[in-house]
Structure formats: C-alpha cells, structure tokens
N, C-alpha and C. Protein backbone atom coordinates (compact mmCIF):
# COMPACT_ATOMS: atom_id res chain seq x y z
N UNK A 1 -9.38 37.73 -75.95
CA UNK A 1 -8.16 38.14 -75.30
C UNK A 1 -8.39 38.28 -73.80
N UNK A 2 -9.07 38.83 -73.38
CA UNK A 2 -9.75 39.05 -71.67
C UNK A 2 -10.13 37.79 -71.53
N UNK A 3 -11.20 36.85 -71.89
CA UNK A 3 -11.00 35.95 -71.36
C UNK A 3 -9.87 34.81 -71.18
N UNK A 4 -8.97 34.91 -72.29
CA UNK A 4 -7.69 34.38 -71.91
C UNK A 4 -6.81 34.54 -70.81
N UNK A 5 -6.95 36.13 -70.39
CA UNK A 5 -6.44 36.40 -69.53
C UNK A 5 -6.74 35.93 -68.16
N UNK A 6 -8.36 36.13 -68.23
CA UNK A 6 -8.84 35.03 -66.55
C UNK A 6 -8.77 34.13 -66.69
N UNK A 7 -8.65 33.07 -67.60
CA UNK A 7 -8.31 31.61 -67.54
C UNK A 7 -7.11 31.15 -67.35
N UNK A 8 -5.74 32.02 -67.69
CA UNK A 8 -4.84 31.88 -67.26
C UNK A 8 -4.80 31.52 -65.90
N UNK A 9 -4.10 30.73 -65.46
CA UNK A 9 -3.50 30.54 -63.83
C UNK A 9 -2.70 31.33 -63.12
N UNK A 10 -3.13 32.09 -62.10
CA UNK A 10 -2.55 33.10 -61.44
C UNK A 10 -1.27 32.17 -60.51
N UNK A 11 -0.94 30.68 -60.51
CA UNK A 11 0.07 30.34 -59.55
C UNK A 11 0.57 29.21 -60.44
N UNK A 12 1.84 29.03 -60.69
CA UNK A 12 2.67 28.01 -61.26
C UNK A 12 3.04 27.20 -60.40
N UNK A 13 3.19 26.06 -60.17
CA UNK A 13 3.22 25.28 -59.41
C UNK A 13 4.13 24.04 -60.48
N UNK A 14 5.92 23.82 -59.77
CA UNK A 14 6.22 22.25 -60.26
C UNK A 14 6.55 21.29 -59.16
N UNK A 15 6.53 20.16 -59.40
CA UNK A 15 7.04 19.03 -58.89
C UNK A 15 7.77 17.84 -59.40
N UNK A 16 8.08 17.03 -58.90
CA UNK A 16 9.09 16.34 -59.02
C UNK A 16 7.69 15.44 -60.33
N UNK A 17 6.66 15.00 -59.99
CA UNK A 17 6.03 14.40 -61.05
C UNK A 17 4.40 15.16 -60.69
N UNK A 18 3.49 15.21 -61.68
CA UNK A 18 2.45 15.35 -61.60
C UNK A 18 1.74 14.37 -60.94
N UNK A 19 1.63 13.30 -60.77
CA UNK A 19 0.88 12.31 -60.50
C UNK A 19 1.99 11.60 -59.66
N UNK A 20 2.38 11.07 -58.09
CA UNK A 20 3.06 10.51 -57.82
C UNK A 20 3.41 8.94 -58.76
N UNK A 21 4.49 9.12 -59.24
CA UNK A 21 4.98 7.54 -60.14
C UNK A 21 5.33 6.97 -58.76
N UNK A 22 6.38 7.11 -57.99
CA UNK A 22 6.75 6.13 -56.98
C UNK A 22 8.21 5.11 -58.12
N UNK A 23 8.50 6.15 -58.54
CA UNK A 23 9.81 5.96 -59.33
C UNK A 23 10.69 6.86 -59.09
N UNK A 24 11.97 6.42 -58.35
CA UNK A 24 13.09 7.33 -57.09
C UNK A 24 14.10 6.12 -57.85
N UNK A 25 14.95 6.90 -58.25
CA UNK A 25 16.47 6.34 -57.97
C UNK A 25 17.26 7.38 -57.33
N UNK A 26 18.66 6.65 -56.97
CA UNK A 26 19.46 7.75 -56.79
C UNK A 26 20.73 8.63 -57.93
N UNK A 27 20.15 7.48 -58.13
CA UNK A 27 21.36 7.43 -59.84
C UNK A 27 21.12 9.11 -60.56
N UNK A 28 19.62 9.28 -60.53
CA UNK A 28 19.34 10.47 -60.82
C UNK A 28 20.61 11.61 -60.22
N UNK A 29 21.09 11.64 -59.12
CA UNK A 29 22.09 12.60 -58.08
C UNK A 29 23.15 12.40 -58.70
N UNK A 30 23.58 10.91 -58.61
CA UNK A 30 24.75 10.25 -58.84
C UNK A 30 25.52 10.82 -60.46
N UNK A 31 24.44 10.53 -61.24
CA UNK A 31 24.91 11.35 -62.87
C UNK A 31 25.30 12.67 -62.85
N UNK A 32 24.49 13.42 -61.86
CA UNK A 32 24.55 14.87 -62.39
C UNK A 32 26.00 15.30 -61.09
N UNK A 33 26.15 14.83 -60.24
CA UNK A 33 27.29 14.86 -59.47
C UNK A 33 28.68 14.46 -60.03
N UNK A 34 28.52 12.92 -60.88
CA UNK A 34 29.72 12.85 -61.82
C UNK A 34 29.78 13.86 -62.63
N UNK A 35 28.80 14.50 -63.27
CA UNK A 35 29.32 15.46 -64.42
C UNK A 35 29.57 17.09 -63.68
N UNK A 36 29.20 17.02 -62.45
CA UNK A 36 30.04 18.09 -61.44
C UNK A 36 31.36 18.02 -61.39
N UNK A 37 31.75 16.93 -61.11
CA UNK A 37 33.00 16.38 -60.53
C UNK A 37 34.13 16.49 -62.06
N UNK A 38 33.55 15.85 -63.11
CA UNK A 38 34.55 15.96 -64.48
C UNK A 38 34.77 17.49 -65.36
N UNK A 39 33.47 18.46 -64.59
CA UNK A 39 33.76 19.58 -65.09
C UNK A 39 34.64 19.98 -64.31
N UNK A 40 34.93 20.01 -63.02
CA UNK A 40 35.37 20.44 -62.10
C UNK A 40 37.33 19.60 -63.04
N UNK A 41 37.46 18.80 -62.86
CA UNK A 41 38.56 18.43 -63.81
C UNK A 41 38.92 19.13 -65.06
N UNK A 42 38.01 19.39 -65.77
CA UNK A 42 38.47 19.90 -66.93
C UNK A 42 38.53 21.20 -67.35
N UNK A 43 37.83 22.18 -66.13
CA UNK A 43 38.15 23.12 -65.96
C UNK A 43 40.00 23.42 -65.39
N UNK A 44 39.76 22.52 -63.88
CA UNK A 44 41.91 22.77 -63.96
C UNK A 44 42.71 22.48 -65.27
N UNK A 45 42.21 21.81 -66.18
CA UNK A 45 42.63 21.21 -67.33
C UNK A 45 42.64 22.34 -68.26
N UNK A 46 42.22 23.60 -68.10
CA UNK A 46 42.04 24.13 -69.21
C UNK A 46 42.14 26.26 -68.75
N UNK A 47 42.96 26.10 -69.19
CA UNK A 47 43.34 28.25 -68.99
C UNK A 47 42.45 29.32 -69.61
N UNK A 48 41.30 28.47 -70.90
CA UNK A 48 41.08 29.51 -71.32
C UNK A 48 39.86 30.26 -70.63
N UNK A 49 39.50 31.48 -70.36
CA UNK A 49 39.01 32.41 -69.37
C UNK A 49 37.32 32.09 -70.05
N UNK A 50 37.40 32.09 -71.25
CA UNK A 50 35.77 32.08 -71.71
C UNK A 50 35.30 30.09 -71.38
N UNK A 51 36.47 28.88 -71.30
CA UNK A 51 35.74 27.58 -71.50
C UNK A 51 35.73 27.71 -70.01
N UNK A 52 36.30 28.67 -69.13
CA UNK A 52 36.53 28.69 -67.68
C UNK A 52 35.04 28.66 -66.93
N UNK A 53 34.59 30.14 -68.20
CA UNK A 53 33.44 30.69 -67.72
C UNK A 53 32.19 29.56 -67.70
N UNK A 54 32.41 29.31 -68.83
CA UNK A 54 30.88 28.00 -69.33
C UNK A 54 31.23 27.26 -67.84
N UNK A 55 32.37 26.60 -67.89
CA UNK A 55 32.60 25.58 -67.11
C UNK A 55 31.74 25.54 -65.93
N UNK A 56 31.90 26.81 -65.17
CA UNK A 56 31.44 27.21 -63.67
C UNK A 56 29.78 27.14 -64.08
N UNK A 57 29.58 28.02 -65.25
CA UNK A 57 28.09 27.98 -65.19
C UNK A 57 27.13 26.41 -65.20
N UNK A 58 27.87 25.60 -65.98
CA UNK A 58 27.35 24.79 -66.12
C UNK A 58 27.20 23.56 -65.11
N UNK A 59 28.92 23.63 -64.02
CA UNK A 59 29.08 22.90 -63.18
C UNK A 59 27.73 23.43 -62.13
N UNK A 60 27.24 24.22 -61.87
CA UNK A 60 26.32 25.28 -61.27
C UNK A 60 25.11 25.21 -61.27
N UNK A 61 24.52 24.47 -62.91
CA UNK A 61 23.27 23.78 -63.08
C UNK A 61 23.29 22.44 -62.63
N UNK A 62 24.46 21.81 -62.20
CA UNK A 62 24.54 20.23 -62.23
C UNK A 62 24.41 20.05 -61.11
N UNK A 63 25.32 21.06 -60.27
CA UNK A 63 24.91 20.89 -58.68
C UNK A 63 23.77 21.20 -58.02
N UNK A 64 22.80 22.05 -58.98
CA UNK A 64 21.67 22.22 -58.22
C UNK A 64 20.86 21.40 -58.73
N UNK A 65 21.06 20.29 -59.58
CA UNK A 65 20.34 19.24 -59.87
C UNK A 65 20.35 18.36 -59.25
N UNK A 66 21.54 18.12 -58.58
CA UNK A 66 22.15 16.91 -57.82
C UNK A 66 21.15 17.47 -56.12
N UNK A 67 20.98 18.42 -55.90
CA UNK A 67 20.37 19.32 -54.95
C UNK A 67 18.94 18.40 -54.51
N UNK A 68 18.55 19.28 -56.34
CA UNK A 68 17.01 18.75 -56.53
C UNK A 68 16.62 16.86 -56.16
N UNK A 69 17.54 16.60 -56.96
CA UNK A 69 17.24 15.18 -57.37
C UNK A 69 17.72 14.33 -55.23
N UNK A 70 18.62 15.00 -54.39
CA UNK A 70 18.26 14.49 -53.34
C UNK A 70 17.11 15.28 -52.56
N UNK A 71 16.73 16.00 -53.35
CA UNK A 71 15.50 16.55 -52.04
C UNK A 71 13.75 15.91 -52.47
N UNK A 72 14.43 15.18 -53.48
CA UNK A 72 13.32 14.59 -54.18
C UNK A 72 12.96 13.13 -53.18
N UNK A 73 14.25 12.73 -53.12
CA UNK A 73 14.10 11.45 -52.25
C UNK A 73 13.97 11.43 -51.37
N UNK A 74 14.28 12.87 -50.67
CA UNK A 74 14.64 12.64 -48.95
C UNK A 74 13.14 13.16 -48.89
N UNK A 75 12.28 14.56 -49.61
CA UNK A 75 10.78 14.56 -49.59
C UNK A 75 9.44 13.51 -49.98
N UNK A 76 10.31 12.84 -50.74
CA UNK A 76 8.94 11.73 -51.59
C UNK A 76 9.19 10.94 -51.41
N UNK A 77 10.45 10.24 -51.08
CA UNK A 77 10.19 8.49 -51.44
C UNK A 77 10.91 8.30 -49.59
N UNK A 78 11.50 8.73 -49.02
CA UNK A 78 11.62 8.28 -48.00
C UNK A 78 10.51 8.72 -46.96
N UNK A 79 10.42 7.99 -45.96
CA UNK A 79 9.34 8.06 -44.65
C UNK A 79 9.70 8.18 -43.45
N UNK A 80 8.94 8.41 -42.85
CA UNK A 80 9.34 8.08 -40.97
C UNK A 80 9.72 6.55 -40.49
N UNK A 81 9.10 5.58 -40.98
CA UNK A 81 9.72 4.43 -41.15
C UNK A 81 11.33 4.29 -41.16
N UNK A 82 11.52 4.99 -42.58
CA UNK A 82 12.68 4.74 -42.71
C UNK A 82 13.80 5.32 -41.81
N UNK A 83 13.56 6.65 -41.48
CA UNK A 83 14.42 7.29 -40.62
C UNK A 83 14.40 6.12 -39.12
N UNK A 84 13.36 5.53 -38.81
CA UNK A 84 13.57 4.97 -37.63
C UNK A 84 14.44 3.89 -37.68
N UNK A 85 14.48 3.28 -38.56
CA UNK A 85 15.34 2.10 -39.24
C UNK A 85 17.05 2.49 -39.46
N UNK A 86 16.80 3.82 -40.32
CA UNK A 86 18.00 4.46 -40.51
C UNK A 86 17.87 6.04 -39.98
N UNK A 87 18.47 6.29 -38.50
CA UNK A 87 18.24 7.53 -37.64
C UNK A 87 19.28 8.26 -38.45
N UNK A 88 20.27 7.73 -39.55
CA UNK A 88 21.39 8.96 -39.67
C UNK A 88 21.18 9.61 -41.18
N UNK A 89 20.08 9.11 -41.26
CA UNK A 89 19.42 9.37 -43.20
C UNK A 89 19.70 11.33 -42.95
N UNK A 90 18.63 11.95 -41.45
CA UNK A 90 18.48 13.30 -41.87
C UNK A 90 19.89 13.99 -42.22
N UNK A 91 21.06 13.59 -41.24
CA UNK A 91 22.59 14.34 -41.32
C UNK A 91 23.18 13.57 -42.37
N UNK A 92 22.60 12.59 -43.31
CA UNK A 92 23.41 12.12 -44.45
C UNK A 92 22.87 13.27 -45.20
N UNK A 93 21.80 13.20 -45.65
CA UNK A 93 20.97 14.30 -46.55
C UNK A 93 21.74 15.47 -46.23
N UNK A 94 21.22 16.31 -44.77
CA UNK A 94 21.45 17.20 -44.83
C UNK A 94 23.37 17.60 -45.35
N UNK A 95 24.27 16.58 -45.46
CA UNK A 95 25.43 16.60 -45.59
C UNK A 95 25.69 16.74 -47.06
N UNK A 96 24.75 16.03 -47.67
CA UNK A 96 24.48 15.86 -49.10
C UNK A 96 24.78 16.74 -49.90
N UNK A 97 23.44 17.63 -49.21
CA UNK A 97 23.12 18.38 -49.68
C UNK A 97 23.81 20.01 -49.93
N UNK A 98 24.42 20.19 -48.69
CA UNK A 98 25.60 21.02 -48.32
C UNK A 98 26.36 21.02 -49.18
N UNK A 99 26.83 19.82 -49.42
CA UNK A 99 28.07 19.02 -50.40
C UNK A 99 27.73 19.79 -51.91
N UNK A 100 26.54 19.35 -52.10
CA UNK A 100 26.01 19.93 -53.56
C UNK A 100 26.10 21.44 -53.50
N UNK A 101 25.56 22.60 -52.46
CA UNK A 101 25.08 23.55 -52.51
C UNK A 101 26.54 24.37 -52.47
N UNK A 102 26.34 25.88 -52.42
CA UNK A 102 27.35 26.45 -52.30
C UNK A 102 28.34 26.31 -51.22
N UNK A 103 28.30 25.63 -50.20
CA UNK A 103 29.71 25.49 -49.70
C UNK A 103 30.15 24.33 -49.91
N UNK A 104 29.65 23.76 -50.74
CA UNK A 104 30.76 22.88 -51.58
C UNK A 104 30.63 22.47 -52.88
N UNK A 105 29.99 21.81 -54.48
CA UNK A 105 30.33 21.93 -55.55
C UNK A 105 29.95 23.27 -56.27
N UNK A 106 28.83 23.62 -55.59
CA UNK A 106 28.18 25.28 -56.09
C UNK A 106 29.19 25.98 -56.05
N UNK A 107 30.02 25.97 -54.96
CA UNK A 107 30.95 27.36 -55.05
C UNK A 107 32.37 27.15 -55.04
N UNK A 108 32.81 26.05 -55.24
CA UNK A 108 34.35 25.49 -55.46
C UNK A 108 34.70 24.61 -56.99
N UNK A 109 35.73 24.78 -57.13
CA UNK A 109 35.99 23.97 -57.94
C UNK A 109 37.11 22.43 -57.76
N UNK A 110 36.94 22.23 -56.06
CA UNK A 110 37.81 21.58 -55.78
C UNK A 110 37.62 20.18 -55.68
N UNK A 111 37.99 19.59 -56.43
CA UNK A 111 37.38 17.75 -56.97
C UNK A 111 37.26 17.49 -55.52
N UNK A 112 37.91 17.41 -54.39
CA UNK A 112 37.58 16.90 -53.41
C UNK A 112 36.27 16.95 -52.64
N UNK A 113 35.80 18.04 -52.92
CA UNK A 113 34.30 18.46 -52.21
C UNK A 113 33.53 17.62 -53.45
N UNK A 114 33.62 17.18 -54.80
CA UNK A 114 32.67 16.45 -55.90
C UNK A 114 32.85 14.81 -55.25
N UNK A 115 34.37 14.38 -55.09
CA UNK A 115 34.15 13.37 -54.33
C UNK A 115 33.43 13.08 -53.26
N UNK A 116 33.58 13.98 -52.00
CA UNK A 116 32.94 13.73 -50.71
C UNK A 116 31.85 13.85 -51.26
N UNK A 117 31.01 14.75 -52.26
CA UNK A 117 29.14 14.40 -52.33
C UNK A 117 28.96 12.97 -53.18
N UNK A 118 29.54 12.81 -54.04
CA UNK A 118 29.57 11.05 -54.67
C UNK A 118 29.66 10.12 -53.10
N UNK A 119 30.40 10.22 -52.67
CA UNK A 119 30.58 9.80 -51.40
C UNK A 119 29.12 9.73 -50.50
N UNK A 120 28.90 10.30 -50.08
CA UNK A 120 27.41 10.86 -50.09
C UNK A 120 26.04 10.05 -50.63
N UNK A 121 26.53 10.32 -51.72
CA UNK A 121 25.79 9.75 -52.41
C UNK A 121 24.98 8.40 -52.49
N UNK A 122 26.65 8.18 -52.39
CA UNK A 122 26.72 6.62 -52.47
C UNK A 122 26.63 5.58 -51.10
N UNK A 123 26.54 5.94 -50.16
CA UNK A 123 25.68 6.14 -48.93
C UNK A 123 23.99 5.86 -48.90
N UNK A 124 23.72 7.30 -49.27
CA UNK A 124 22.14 7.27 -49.67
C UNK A 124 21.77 6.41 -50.75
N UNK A 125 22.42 6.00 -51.51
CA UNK A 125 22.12 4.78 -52.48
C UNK A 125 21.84 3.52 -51.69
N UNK A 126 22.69 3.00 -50.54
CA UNK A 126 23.34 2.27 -50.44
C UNK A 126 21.69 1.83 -49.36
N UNK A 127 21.12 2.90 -48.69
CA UNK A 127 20.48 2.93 -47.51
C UNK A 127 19.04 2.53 -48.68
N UNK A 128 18.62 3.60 -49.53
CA UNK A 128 18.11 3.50 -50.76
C UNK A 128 17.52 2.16 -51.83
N UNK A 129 18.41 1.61 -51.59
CA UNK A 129 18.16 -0.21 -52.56
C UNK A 129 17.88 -0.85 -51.19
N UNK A 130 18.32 -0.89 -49.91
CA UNK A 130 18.22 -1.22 -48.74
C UNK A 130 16.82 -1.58 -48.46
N UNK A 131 16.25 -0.28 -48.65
CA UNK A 131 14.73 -0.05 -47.96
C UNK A 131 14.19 -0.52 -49.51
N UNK A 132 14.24 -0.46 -50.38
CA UNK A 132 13.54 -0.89 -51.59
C UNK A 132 13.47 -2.35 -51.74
N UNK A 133 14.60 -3.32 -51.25
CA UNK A 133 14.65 -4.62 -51.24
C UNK A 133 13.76 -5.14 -50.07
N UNK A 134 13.57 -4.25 -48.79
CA UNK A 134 12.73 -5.09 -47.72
C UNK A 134 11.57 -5.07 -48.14
C-alpha cells in the first residue's frame, strides 16, 4: 500500500496526443461547433425547463471542445512559417476562439454567434488544407 503510494505520480499531465501523430484536422472544431449551433436550435425549439437545462450543459461541453480542438492547431500543427505566409492566422484564432468561449457559444444561445464561429472556422480550414497542400 505505501509503496503504491510513492509510485503514484504526483503531476497529471494531458495532451492533445502522447507521442506527436502530426494528425490535425479542422473538422475536429467544425463537428463539435455544428452540434453547438443545432443545440442552440433546438433548445429555441423547445419550452421545457429540464431539456432547456441539458441543452445549455451540453451546448457548454461542445464549445469548449471546439476551444480545445482550435488551440490544438493553432499550438501544434501551425508554425512561424505559417503565420508569415498567413499574418492574419493569430486574430483569426484569437476570434475563433472568443467565438467558442463565453462571449459567444459558451454563454449565448444565439445561432448567430454558432454561425460566425463555423464561419471562423471555415476560414482556418480553408488556410489549413492551404498549408497542408504546399
């Protein structure tokens, strides 16, 4: 039992992969942002106070996935290269990301802020297959 206890690891540590794969899409953002955006619909779609409740919680995990999954790209798979190529990558991200976070799908339920981060998105996709094709 004691020695279990010192062998345990005193620091948890995650990342996006254990071993860099060098496998980035954006699609990863793109999914969990659509299913922001359709909860965000079917919540106006719907009065009752308890599918209200799930709704928010769940729209809530999706946006901070959509979070994760661009800070994944904008930390790991993009470079200084790329920013020099594409100077407006940091204020796309950082717009992105906003978009996802609480002042906009985190803390609204207003389809228009799920569009503008698809929007977004689809941008950083766009820059994304860009630099992957050269």
């Amino acid at each position: 039992m004691m020695l279990a206890r010192l062998l345990r690891p005193k620091h948890v540590a995650s990342a996006h992969c254990d071993l860099p794969c060098g496998v980035y899409d954006p699609a990863q953002a793109r999914i969990e942002a659509e299913s922001v955006k359709a909860i965000m619909e079917k919540y106006a779609a719907n009065e009752d106070p308890v599918f209200r409740a799930r709704a928010i919680k769940i729209k809530e995990e999706r946006a901070e996935l959509v979070k994760h999954h661009l800070w994944v790209l904008w930390t790991d798979y993009f470079k200084p290269p790329h920013l020099e190529q594409y100077p407006q990558l940091h204020q796309l991200f950082w717009d992105a990301t906003k978009l996802a976070g609480a002042a906009g799908a985190k803390g609204t339920v207003d389809v228009a802020k799920a569009e503008d981060l698809l929007g977004k998105i689809d941008e950083i996709s766009k820059i994304f297959w860009e630099t992957k094709a050269a």
